[in-house]
Protein backbone atom coordinates (compact mmCIF):
# COMPACT_ATOMS: atom_id res chain seq x y z
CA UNK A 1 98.47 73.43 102.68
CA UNK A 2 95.76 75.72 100.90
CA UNK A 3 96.58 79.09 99.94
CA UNK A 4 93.37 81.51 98.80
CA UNK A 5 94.40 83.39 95.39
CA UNK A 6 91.41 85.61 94.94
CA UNK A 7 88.71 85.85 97.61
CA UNK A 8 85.29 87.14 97.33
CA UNK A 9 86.12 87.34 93.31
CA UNK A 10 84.07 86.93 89.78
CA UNK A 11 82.83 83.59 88.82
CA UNK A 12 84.64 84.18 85.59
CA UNK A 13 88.10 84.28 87.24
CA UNK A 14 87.99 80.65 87.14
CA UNK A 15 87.98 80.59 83.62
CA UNK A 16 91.34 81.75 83.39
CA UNK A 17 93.72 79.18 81.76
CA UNK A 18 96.81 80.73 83.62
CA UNK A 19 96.01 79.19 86.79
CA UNK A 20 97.62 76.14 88.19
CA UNK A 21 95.81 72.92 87.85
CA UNK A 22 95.44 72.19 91.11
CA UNK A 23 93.20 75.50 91.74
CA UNK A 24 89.32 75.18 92.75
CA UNK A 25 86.53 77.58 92.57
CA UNK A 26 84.47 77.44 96.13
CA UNK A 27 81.09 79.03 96.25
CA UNK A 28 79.55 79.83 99.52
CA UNK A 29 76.47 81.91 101.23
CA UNK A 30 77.68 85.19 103.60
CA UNK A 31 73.91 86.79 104.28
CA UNK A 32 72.05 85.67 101.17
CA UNK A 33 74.76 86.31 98.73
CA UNK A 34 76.78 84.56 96.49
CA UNK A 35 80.87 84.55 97.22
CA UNK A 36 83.40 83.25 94.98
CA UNK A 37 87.01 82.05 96.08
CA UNK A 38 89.75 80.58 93.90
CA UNK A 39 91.85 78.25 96.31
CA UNK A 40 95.30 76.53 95.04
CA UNK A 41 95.18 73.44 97.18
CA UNK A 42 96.73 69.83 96.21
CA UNK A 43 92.83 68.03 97.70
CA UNK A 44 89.88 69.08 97.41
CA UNK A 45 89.32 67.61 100.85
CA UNK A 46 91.61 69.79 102.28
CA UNK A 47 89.46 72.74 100.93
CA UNK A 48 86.39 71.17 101.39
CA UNK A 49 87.63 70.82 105.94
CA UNK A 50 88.95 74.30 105.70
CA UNK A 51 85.30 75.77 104.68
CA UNK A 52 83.28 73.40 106.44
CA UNK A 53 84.57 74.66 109.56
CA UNK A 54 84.20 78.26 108.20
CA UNK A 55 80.68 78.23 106.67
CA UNK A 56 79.25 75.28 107.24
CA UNK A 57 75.51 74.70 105.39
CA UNK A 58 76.71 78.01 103.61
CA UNK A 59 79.20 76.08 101.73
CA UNK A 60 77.16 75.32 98.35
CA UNK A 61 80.01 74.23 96.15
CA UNK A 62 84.15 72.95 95.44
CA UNK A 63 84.79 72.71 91.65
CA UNK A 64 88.04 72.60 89.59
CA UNK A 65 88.52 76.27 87.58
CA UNK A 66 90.05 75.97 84.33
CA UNK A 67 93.44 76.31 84.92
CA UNK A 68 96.18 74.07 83.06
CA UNK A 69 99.56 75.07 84.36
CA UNK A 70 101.71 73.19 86.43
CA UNK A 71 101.82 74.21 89.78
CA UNK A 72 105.43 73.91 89.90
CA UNK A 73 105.79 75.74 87.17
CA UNK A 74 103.31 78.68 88.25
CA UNK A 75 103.86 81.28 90.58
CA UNK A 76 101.49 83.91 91.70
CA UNK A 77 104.09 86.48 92.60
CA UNK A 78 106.54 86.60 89.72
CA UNK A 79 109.45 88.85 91.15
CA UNK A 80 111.17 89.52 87.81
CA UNK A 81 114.83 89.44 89.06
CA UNK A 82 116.76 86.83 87.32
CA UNK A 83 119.42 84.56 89.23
């Protein structure tokens, strides 16, 4: 399962430590231009099929962002109630 965290973003989202580890930056061609995704997914095949059959020969590249937290241990949506 791939879930897309920030679409059509900044490059220089992916430089955020804060994001889980198993997060990867796509880059990919809509008419001439440059679009950045961040994608949380645990391969980078699975991200890799999931654009592929979106872009195709748009798809220029998959790489890992710089994020260092454990995905368990991340969450996107924090709800701040405490149990």
């Amino acid at each position: 399962m791939c879930r897309v965290l920030h679409e059509n973003c900044n490059k220089s989202v992916a430089k955020d430590k804060g994001l889980p580890n198993n997060s990867f930056l796509v880059t990919y061609l809509i008419d001439d231009a440059t679009v950045y995704d961040i994608v949380i997914c645990n391969k980078r095949v699975d991200v890799f099929d999931i654009y592929w059959d979106k872009y195709r020969e748009n798809l220029k590249n998959i790489e890992w962002t710089e994020g260092r937290v454990n995905p368990k241990l991340w969450d996107y949506n924090p709800s701040g109630k405490k149990k």
